[in-house]
N, C-alpha and C. Protein backbone atom coordinates (compact mmCIF):
# COMPACT_ATOMS: atom_id res chain seq x y z
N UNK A 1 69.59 124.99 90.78
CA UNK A 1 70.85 124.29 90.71
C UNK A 1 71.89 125.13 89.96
N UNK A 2 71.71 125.76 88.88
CA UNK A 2 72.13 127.28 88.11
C UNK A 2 73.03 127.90 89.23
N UNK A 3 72.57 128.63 89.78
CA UNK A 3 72.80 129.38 90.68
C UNK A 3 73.54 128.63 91.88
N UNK A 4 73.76 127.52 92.49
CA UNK A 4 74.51 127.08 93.38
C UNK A 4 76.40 126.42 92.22
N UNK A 5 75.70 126.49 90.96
CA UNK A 5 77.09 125.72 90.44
C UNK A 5 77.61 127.43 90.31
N UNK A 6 76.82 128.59 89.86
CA UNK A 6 77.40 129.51 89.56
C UNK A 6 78.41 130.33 90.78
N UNK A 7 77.62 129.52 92.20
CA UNK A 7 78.24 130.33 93.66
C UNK A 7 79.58 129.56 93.67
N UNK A 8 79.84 128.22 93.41
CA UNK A 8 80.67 127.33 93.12
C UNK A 8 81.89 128.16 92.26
N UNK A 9 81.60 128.01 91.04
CA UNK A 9 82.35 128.49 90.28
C UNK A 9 82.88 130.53 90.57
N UNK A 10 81.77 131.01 91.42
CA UNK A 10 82.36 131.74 91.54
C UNK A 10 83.44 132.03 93.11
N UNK A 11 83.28 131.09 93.86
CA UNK A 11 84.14 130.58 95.20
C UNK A 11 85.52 130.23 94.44
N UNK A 12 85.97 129.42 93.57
CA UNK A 12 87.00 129.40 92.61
C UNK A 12 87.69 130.05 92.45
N UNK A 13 87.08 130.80 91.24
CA UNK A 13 87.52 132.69 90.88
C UNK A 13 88.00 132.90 91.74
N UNK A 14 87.69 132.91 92.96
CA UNK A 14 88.01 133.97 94.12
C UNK A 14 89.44 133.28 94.46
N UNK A 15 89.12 132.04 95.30
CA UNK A 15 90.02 131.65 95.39
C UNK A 15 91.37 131.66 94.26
N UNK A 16 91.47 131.86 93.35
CA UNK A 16 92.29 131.81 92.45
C UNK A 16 93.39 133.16 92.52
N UNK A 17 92.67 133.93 92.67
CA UNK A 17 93.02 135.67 93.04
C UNK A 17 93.88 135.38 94.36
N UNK A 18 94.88 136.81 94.32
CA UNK A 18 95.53 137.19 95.09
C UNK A 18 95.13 136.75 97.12
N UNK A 19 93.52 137.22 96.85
CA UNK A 19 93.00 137.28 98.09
C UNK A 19 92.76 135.88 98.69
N UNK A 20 93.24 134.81 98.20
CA UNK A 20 93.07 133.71 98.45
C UNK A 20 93.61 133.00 99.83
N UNK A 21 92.92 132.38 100.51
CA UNK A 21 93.81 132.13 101.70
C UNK A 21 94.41 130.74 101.78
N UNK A 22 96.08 130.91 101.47
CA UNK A 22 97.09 130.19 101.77
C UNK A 22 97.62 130.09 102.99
N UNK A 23 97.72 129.40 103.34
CA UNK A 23 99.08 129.63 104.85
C UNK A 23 100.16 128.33 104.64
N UNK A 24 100.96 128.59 105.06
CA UNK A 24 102.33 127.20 105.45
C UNK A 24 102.34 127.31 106.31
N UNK A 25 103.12 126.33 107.07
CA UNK A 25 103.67 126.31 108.48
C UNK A 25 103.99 127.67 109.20
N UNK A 26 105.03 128.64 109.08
CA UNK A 26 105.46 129.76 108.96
C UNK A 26 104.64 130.87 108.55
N UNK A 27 103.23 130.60 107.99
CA UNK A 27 102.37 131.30 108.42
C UNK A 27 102.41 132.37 107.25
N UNK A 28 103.13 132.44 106.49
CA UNK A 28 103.91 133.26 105.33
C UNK A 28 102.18 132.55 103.71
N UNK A 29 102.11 133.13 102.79
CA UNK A 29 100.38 133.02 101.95
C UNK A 29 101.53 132.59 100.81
N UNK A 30 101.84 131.17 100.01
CA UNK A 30 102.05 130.84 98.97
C UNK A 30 101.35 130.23 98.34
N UNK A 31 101.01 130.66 97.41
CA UNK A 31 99.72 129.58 96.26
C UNK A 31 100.36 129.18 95.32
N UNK A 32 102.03 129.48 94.94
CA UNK A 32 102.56 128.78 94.09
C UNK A 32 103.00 127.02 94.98
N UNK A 33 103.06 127.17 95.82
CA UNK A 33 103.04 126.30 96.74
C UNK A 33 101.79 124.87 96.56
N UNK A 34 101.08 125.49 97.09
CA UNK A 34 99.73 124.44 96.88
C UNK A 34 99.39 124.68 95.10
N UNK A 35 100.14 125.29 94.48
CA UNK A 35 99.84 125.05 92.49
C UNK A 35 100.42 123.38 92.59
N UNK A 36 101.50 123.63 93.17
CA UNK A 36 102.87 122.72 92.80
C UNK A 36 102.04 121.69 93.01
N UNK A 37 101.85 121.50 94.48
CA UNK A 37 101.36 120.27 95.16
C UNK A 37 100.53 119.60 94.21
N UNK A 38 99.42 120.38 93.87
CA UNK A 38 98.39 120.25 92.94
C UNK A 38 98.99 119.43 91.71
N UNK A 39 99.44 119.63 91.51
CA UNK A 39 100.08 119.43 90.02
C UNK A 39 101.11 117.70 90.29
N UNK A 40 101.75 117.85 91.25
CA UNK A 40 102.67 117.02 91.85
C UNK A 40 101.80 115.46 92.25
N UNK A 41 100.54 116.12 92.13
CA UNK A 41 99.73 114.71 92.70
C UNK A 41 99.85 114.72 94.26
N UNK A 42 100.30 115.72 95.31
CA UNK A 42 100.22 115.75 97.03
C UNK A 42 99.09 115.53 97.48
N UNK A 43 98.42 116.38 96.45
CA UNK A 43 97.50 117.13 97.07
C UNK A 43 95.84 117.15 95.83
N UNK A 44 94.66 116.94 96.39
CA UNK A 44 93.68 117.25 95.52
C UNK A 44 93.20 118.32 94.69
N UNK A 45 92.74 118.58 93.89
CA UNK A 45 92.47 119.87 93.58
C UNK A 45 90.88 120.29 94.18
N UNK A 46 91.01 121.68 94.32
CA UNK A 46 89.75 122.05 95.34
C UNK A 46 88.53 121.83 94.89
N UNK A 47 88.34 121.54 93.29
CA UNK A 47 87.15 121.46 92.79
C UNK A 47 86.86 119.81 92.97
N UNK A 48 88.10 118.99 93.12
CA UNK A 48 87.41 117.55 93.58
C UNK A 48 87.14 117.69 94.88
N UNK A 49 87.59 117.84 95.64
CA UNK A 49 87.64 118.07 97.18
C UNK A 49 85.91 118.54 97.28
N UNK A 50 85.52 119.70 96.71
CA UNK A 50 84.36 119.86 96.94
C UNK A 50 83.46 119.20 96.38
N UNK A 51 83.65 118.08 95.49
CA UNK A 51 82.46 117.77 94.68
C UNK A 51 82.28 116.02 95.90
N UNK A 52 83.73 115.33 96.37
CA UNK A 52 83.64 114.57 96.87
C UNK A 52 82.82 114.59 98.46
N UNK A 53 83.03 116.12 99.19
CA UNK A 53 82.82 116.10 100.28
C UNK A 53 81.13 116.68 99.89
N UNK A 54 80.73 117.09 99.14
CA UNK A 54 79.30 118.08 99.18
C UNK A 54 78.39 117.45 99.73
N UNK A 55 78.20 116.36 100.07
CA UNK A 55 76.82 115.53 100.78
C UNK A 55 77.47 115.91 101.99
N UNK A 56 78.45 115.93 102.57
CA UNK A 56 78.42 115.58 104.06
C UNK A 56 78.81 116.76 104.60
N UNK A 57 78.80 118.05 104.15
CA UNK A 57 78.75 119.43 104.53
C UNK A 57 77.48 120.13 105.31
N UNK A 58 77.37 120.55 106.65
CA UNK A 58 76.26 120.45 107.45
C UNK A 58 75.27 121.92 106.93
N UNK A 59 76.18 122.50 104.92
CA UNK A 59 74.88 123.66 105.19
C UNK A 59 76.50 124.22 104.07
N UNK A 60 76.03 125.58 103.54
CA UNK A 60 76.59 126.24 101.72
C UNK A 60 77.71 126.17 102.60
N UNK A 61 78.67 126.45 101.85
CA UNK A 61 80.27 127.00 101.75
C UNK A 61 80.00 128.48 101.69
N UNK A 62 80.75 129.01 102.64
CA UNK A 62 80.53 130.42 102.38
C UNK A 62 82.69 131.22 102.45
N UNK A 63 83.09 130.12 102.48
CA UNK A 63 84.76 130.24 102.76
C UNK A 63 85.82 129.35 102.59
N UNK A 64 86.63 129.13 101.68
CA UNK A 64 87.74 128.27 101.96
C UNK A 64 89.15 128.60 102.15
N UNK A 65 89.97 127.95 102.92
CA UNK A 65 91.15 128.68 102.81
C UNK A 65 91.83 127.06 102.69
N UNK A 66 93.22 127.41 102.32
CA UNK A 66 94.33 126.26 102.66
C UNK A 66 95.04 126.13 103.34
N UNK A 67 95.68 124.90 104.39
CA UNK A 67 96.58 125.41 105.67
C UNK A 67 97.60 124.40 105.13
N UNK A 68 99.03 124.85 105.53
CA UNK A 68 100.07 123.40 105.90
C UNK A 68 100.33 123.36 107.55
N UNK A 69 100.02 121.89 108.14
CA UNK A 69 100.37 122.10 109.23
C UNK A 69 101.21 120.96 109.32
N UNK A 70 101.95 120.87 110.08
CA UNK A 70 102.88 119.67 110.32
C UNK A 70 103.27 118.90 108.99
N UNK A 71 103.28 119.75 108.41
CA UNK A 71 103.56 119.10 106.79
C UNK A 71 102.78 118.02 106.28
N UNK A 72 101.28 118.26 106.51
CA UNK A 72 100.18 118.50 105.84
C UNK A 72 99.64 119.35 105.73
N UNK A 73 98.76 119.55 104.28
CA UNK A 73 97.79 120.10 103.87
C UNK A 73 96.83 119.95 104.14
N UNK A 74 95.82 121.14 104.37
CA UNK A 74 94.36 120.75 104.86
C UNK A 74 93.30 122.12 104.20
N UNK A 75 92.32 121.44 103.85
CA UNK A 75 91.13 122.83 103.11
C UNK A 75 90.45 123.11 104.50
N UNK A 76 90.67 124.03 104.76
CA UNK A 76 89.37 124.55 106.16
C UNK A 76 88.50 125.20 105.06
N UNK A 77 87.22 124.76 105.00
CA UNK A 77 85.83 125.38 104.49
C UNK A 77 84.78 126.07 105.55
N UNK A 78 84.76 127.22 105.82
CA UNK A 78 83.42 127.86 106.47
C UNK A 78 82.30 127.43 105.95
N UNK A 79 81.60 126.83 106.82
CA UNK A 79 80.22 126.71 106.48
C UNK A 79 78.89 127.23 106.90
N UNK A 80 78.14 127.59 106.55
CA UNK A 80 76.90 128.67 106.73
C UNK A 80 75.47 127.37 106.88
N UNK A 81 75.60 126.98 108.56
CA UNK A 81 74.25 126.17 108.74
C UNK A 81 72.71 126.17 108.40
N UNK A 82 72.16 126.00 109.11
CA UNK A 82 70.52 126.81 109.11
C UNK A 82 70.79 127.21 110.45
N UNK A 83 69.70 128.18 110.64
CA UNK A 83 69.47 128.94 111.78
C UNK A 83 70.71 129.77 111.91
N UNK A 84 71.33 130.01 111.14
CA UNK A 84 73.10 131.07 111.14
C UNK A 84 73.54 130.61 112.29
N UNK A 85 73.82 129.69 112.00
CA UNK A 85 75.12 128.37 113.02
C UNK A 85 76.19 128.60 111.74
N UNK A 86 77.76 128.28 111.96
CA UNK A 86 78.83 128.78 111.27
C UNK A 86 79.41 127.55 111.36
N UNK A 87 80.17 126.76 110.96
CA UNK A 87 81.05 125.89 111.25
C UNK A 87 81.92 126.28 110.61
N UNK A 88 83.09 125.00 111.26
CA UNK A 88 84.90 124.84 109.93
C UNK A 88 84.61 123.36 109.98
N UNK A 89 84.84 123.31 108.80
CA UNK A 89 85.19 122.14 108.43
C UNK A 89 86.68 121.96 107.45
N UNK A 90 87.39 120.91 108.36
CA UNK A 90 88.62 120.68 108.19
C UNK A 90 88.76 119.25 107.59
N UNK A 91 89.37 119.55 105.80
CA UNK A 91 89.10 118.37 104.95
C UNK A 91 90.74 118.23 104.75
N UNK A 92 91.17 116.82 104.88
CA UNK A 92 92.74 116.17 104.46
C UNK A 92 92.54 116.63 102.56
N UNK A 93 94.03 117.38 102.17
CA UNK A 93 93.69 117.54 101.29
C UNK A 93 94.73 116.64 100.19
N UNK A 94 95.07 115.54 100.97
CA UNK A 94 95.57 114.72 99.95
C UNK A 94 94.53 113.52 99.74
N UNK A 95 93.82 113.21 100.71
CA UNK A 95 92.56 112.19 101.07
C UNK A 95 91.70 112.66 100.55
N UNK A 96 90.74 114.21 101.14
CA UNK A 96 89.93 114.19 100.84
C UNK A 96 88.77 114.18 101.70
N UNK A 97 89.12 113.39 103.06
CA UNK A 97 88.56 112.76 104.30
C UNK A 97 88.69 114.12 104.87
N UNK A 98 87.50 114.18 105.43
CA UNK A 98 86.74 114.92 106.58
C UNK A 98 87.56 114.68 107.88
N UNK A 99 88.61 115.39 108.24
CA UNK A 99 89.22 115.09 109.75
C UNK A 99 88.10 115.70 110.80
N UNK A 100 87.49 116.76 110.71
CA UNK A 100 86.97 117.54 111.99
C UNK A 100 86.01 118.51 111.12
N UNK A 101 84.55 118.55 112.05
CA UNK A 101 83.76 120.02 111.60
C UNK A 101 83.96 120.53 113.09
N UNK A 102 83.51 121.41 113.30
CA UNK A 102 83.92 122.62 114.52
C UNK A 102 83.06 123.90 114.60
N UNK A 103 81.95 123.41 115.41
CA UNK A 103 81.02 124.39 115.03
C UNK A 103 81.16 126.02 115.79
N UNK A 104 81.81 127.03 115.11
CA UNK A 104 81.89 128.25 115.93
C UNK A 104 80.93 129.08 116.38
């Protein structure tokens, strides 16, 4: 369990860094953007988001990014199945709610 909070915490980190994947509408990477939201109450923060959705994830997180589309926010999470099946899973990130997994 060590070791899955440590992959956790280190998915974070990452995300936190430059290399983080933002998008807006326009397709343009702001993370002061989704700070705001965050902060503003729009939007969840990613560490609830993952602690609420973790049962119903079909297999680890191996990716998250953030999208705005139609002026919502949404966490797309890569997920790493069994048998190296890949999904997206596309979480509302003011809800929280699971809109779509999408297995690639």
């Amino acid at each position: 369990m060590r070791a899955r909070a440590f992959g956790i915490m280190a998915l974070l980190f990452a995300l936190i860094g430059p290399a983080a994947g933002v998008h807006a509408d326009d397709g343009k990477h702001d993370q002061d953007a989704v700070r705001q939201a965050v902060e503003r109450g729009e939007i969840k923060a990613l560490a609830d988001i993952i602690n609420a959705i973790r049962g119903t994830l079909p297999g680890e997180i191996v990716g998250v990014e953030i999208e705005r589309k139609r002026g919502r926010w949404f966490y797309e999470f890569r997920v790493a199945g069994s048998k190296g099946r890949l999904f997206e899973v596309y979480v509302d990130a003011q809800s929280g709610t699971v809109e779509r997994i999408k297995e690639k």
